[in-house]
Protein backbone atom coordinates (compact mmCIF):
# COMPACT_ATOMS: atom_id res chain seq x y z
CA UNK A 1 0.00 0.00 0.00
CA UNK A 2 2.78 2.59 0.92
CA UNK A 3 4.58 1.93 -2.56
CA UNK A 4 1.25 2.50 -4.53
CA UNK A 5 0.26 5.65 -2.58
CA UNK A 6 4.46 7.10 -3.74
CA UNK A 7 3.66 5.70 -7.09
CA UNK A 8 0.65 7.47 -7.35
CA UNK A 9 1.89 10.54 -5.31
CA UNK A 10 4.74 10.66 -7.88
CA UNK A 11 2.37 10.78 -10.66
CA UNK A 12 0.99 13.64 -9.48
CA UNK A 13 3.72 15.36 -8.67
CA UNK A 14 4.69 14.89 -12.88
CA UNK A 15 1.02 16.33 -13.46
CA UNK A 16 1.60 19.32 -11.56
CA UNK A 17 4.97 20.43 -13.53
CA UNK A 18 3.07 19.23 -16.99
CA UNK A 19 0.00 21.29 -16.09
CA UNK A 20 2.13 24.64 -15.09
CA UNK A 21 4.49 24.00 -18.27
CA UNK A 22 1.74 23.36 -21.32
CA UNK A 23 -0.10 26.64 -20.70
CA UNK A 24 3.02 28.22 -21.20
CA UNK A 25 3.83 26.40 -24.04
CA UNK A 26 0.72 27.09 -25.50
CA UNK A 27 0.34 30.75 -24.74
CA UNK A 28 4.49 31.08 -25.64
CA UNK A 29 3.75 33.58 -28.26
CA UNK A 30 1.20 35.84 -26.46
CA UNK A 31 3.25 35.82 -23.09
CA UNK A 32 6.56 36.85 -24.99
CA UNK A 33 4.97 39.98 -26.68
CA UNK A 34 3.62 40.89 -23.44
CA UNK A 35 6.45 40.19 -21.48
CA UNK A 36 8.93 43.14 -24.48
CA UNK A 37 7.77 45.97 -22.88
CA UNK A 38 7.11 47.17 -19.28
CA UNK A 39 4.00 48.93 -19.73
CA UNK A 40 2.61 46.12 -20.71
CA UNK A 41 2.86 44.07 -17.40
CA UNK A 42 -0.48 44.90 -16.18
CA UNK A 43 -2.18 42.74 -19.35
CA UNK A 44 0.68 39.97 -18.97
CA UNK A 45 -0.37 40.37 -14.80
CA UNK A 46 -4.18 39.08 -16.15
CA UNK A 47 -2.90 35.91 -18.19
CA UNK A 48 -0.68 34.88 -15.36
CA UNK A 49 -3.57 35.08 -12.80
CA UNK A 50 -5.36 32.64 -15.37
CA UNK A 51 -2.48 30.28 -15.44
CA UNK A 52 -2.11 30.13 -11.48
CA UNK A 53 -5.93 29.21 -11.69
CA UNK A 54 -4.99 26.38 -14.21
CA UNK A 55 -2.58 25.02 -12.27
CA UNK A 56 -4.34 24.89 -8.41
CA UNK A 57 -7.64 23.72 -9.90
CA UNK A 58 -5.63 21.59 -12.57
CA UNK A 59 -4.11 19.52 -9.56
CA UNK A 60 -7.06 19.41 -7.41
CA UNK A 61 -6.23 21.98 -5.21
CA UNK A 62 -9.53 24.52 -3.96
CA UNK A 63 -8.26 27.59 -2.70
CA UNK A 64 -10.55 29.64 -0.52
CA UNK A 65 -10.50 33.11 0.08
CA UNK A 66 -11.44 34.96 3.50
CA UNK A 67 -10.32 38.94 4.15
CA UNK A 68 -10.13 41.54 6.74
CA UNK A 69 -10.61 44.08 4.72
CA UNK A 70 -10.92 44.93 0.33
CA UNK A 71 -7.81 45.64 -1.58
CA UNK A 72 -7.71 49.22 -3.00
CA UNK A 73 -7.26 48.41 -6.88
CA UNK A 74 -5.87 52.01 -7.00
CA UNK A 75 -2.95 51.64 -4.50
CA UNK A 76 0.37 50.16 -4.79
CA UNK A 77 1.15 47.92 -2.19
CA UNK A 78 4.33 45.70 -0.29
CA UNK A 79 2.37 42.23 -0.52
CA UNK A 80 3.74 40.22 1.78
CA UNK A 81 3.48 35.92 2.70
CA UNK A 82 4.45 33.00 4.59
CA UNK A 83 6.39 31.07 2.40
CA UNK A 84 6.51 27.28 2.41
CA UNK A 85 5.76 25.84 -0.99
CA UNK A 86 5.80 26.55 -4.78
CA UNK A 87 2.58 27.00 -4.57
CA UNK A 88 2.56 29.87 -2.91
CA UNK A 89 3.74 32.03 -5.95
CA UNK A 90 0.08 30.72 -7.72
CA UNK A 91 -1.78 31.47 -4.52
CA UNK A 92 -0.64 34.70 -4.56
CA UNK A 93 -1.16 35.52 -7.92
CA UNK A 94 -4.77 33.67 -7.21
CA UNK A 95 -5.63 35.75 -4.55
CA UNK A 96 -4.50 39.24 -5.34
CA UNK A 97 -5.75 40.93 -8.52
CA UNK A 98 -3.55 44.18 -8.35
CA UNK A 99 -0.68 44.00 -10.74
CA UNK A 100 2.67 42.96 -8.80
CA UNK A 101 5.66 42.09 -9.33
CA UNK A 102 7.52 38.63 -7.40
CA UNK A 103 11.03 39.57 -5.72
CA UNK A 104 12.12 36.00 -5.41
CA UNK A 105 15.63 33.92 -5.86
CA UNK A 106 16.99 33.53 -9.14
CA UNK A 107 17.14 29.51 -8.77
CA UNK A 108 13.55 29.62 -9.62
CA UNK A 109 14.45 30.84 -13.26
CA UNK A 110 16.42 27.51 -13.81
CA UNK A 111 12.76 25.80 -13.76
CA UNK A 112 12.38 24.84 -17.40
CA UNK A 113 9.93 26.75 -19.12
CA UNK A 114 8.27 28.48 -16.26
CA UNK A 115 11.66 29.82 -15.38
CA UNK A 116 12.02 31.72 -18.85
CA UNK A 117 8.77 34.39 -18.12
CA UNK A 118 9.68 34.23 -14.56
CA UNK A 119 13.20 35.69 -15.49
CA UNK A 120 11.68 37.66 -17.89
CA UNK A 121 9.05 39.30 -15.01
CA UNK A 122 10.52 38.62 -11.69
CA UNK A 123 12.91 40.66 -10.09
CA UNK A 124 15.27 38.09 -9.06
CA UNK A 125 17.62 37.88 -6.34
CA UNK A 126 20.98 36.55 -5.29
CA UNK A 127 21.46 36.71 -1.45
CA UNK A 128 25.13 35.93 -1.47
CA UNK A 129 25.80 39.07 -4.09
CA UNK A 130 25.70 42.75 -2.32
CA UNK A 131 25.90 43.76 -5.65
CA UNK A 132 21.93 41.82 -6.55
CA UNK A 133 20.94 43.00 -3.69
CA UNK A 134 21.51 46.62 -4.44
CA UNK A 135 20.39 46.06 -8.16
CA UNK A 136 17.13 44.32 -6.62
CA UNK A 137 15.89 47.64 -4.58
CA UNK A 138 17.13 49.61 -7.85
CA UNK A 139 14.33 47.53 -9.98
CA UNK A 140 12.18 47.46 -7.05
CA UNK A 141 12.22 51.41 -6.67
CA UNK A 142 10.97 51.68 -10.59
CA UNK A 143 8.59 49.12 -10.65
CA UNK A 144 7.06 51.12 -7.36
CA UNK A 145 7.63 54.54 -8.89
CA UNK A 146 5.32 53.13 -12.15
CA UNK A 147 2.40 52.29 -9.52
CA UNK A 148 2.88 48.30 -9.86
CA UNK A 149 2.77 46.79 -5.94
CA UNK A 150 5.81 44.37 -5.20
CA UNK A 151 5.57 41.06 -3.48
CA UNK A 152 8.13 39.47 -1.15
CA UNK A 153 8.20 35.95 0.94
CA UNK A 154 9.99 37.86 3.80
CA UNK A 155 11.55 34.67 4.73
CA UNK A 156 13.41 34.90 2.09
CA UNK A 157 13.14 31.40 1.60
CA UNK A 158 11.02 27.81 2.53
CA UNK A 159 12.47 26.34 5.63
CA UNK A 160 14.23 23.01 5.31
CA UNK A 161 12.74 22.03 8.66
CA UNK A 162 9.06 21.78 8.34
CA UNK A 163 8.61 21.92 11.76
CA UNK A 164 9.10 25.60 11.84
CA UNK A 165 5.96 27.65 11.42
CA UNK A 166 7.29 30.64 10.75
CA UNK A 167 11.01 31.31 9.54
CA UNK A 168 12.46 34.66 10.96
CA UNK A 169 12.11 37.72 8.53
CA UNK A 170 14.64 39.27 6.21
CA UNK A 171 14.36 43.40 6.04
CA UNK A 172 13.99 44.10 1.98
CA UNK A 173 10.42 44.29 2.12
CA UNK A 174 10.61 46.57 4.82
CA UNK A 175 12.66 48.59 3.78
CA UNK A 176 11.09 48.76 0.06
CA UNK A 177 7.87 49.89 1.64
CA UNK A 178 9.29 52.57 4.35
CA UNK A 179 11.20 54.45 1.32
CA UNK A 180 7.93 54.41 -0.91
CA UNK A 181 5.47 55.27 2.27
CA UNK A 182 3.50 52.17 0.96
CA UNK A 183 1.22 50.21 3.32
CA UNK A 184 2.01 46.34 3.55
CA UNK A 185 -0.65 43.84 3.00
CA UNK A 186 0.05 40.63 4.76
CA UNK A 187 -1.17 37.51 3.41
CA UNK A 188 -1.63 33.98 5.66
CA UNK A 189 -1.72 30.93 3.50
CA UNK A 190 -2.50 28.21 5.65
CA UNK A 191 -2.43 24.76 3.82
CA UNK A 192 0.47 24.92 1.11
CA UNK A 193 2.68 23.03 3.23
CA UNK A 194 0.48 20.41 3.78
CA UNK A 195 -0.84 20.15 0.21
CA UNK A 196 2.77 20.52 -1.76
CA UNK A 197 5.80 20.77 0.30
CA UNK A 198 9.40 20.36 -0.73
CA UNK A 199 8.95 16.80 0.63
CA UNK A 200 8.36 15.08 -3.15
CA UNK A 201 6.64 12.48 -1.23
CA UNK A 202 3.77 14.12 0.90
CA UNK A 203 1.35 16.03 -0.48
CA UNK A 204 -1.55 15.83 -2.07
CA UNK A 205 -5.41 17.86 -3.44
CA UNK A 206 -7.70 19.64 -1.53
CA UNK A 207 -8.40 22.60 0.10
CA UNK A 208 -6.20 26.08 0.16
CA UNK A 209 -6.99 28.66 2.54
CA UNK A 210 -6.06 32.09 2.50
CA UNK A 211 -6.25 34.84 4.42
CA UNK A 212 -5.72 38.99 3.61
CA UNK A 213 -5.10 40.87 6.76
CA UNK A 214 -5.71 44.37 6.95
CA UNK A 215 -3.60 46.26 5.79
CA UNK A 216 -0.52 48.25 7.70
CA UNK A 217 0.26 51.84 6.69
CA UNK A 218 4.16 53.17 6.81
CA UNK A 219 3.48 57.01 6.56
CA UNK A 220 5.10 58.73 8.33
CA UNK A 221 8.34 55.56 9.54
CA UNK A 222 11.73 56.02 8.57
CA UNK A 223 14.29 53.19 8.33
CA UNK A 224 14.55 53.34 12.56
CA UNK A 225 10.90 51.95 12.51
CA UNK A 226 11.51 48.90 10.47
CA UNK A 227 12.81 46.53 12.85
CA UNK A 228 9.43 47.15 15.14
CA UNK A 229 7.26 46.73 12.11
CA UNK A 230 9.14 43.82 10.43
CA UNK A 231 8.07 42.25 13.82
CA UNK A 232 4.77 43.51 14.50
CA UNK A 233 4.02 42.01 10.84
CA UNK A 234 5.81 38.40 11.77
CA UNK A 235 3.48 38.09 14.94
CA UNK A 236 0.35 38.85 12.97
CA UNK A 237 1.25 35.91 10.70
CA UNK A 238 2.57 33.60 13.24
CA UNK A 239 -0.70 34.56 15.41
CA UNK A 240 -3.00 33.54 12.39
CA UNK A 241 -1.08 30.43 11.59
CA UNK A 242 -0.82 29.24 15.42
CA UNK A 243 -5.16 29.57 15.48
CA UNK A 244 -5.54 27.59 12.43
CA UNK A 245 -3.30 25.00 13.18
């Protein structure tokens, strides 16, 4: 019984990289026109949140929606996550329909495929370059300054221990949002671990719950704030994730 359920787990696994690559494959054309020219992001942003919705209901997966409050489709925001699967980046787009833009780490863009656009879209990240970093706030600061919101995993990564709820916070994000006086949306996604983990073995459909927290202004901080709201942000997650669990 155990080595049919990994057989069968495995298969899935192969359906859920066939079913994020052959949308992409098929809309190749459409998503490299869109994805020549900055200004038009916002109509490549629509075709992606399609494709995350191919891919979660494609595998079996049923997100669910709750929020605090509505998202302002006029403001820019610093959207911000727990981060403990790959499927958090189609959650994400699932769940939020203001145009953003993923800061995430450039090992992502060696996905085949998938990794092309999200090279081609993403501002990525080295963390062991100070020179990547810099060049990441640089890209950050103009995608901001053209009114498209930003999204960061403040973890800055998914925990190898799945144990830990909630890995401690990185600044960029921060940072990013003090300079631009945007308010942060925080995000709680409850399941992803459970349904696809970095664990090739585990995993498996069902339901995705999300959560959108109110959102937390930053008029009026300056860079000596961000330590206090970098943690009054991480104990609003971990407070939603401890409830739920």
């Amino acid at each position: 019984m155990f080595i049919i359920r990994n057989i069968l787990i495995l298969l899935w696994r192969i359906w859920f990289y066939v079913i994020m690559g052959v949308p992409i494959i098929i809309m190749f054309p459409v998503l490299l026109v869109l994805t020549s020219r900055e200004q038009w992001y916002p109509q490549f942003f629509i075709v992606a949140r399609f494709w995350a919705k191919i891919v979660l209901y494609g595998c079996g997966f049923v997100p669910k929606l709750t929020k605090e409050a509505e998202v302002d489709r006029k403001k820019s925001y610093m959207f911000v996550a727990n981060h403990t699967s790959m499927t958090d980046i189609m959650l994400m787009l699932y769940c939020v329909k203001n145009p953003f833009v993923f800061v995430g780490k450039k090992e992502l863009a060696k996905i085949p495929i998938f990794g092309f656009f999200y090279k081609r879209t993403c501002i990525l990240v080295d963390r062991s370059s100070q020179k990547s970093r810099k060049e990441v706030f640089d890209r950050a600061h103009a995608r901001l300054h053209h009114g498209t919101s930003i999204c960061i995993f403040p973890e800055g990564g998914v925990p190898d221990d799945e144990t830990i709820v909630l890995d401690t916070f990185k600044d960029g994000a921060f940072r990013l949002a003090i300079d631009h006086q945007i308010p942060i949306l925080p995000l709680v996604f409850f399941d992803n671990k459970k349904r696809f983990s970095y664990n090739f073995f585990s995993g498996g459909p069902g339901r995705m719950r999300a959560h959108i927290l109110s959102e937390i202004p930053t008029e009026g901080l300056t860079q000596e704030n961000k330590k206090e709201l970098k943690g009054r942000i991480y104990n609003i997650i971990l407070e939603a994730l401890q409830k739920s669990s």
